[in-house]
C-alpha atoms as a PDB file:
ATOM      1  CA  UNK A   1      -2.590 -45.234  67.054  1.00  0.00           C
ATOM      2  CA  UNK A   2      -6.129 -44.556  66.035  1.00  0.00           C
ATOM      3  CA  UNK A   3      -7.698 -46.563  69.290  1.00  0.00           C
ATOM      4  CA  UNK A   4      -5.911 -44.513  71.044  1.00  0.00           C
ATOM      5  CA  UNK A   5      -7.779 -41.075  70.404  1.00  0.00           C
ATOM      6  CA  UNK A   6     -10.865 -41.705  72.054  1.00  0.00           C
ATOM      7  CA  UNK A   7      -8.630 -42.874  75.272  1.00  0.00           C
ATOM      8  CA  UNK A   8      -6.454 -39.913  75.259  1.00  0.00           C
ATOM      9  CA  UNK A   9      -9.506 -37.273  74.979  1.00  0.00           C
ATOM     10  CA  UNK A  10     -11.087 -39.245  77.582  1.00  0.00           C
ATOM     11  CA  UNK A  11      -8.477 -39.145  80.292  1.00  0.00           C
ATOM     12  CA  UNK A  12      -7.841 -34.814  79.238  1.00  0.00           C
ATOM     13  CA  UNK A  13     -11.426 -34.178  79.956  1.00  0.00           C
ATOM     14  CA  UNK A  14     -11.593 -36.518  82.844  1.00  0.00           C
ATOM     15  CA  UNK A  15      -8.481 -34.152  84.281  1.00  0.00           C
ATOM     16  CA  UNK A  16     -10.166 -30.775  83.481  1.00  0.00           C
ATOM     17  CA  UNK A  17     -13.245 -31.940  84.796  1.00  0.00           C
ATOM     18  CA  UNK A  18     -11.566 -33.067  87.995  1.00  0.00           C
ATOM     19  CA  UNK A  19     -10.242 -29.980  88.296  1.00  0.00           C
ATOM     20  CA  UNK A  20     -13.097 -27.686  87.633  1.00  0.00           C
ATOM     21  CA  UNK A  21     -15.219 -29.909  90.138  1.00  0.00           C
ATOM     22  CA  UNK A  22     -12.192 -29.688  92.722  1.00  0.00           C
ATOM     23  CA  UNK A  23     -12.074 -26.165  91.917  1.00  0.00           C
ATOM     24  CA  UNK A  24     -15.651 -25.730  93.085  1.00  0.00           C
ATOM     25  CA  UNK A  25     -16.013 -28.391  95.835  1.00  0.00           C
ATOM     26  CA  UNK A  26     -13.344 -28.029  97.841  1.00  0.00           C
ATOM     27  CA  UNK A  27     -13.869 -24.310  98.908  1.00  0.00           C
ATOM     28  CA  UNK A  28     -17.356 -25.343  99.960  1.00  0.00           C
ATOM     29  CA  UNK A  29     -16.353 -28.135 102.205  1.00  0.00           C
ATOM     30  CA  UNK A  30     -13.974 -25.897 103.577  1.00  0.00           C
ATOM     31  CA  UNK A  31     -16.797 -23.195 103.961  1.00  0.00           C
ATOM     32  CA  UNK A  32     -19.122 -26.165 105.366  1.00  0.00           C
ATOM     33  CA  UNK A  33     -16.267 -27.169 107.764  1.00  0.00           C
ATOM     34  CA  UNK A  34     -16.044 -23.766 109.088  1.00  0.00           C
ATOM     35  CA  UNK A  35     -19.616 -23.746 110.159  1.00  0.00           C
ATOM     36  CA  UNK A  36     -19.868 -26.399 111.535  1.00  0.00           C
ATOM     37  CA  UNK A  37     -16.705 -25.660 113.760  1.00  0.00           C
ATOM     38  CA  UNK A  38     -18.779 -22.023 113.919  1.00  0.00           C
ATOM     39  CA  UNK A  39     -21.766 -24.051 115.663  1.00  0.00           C
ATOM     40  CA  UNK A  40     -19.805 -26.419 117.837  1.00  0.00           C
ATOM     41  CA  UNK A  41     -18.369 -23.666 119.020  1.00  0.00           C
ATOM     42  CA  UNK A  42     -21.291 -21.484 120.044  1.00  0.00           C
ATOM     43  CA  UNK A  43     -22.993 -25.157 121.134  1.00  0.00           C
ATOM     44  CA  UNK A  44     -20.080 -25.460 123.648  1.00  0.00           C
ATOM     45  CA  UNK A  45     -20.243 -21.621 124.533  1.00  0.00           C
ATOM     46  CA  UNK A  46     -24.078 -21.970 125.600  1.00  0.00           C
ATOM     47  CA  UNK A  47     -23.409 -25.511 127.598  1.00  0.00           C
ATOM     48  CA  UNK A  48     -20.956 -23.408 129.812  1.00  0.00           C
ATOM     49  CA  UNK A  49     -23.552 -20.865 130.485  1.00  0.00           C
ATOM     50  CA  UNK A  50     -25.973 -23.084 131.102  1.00  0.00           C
ATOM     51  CA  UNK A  51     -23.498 -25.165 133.022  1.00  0.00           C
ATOM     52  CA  UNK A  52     -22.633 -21.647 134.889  1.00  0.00           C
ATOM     53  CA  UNK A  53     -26.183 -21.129 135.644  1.00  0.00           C
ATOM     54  CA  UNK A  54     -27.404 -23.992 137.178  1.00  0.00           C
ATOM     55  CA  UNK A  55     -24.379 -24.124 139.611  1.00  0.00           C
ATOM     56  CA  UNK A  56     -25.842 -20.304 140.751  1.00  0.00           C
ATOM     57  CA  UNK A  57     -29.247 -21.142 140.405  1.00  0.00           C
ATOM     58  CA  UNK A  58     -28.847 -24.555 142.975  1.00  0.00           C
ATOM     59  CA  UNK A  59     -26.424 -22.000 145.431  1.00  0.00           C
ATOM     60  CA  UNK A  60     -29.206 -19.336 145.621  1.00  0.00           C
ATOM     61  CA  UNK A  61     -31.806 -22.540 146.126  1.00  0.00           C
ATOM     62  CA  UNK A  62     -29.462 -23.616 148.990  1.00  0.00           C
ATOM     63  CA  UNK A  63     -29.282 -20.490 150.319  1.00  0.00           C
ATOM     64  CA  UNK A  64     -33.143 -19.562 150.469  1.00  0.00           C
ATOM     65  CA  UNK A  65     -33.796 -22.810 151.922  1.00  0.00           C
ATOM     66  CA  UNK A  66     -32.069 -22.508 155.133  1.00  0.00           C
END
């Protein structure tokens, strides 16, 4: 039963430590996953303009061409 100590404190720190660290890292990848959806989203936002623009921008060429 003595051998059995070291094992048994072992495994009861190795829980509180995973949940301390899970605790802490999981609220950050969540908080890194919203940026990043944050940035994709204002990424995709700006290719429409830009999109948007050109079309206008080869129209009004057309136009003062002919």
């Amino acid at each position: 039963m003595r051998y059995l100590a070291p094992v048994t404190v072992a495994a009861i720190s190795g829980v509180i430590l995973w949940k301390l660290l899970a605790t802490i890292v999981l609220p950050l990848l969540g908080l890194l996953f919203g940026l990043l959806a944050a940035a994709v989203k204002i990424a995709l936002i700006v290719a429409v303009g830009f999109f948007i623009y050109s079309l206008i921008k080869k129209r009004r060429d057309e136009v003062s061409a002919t």
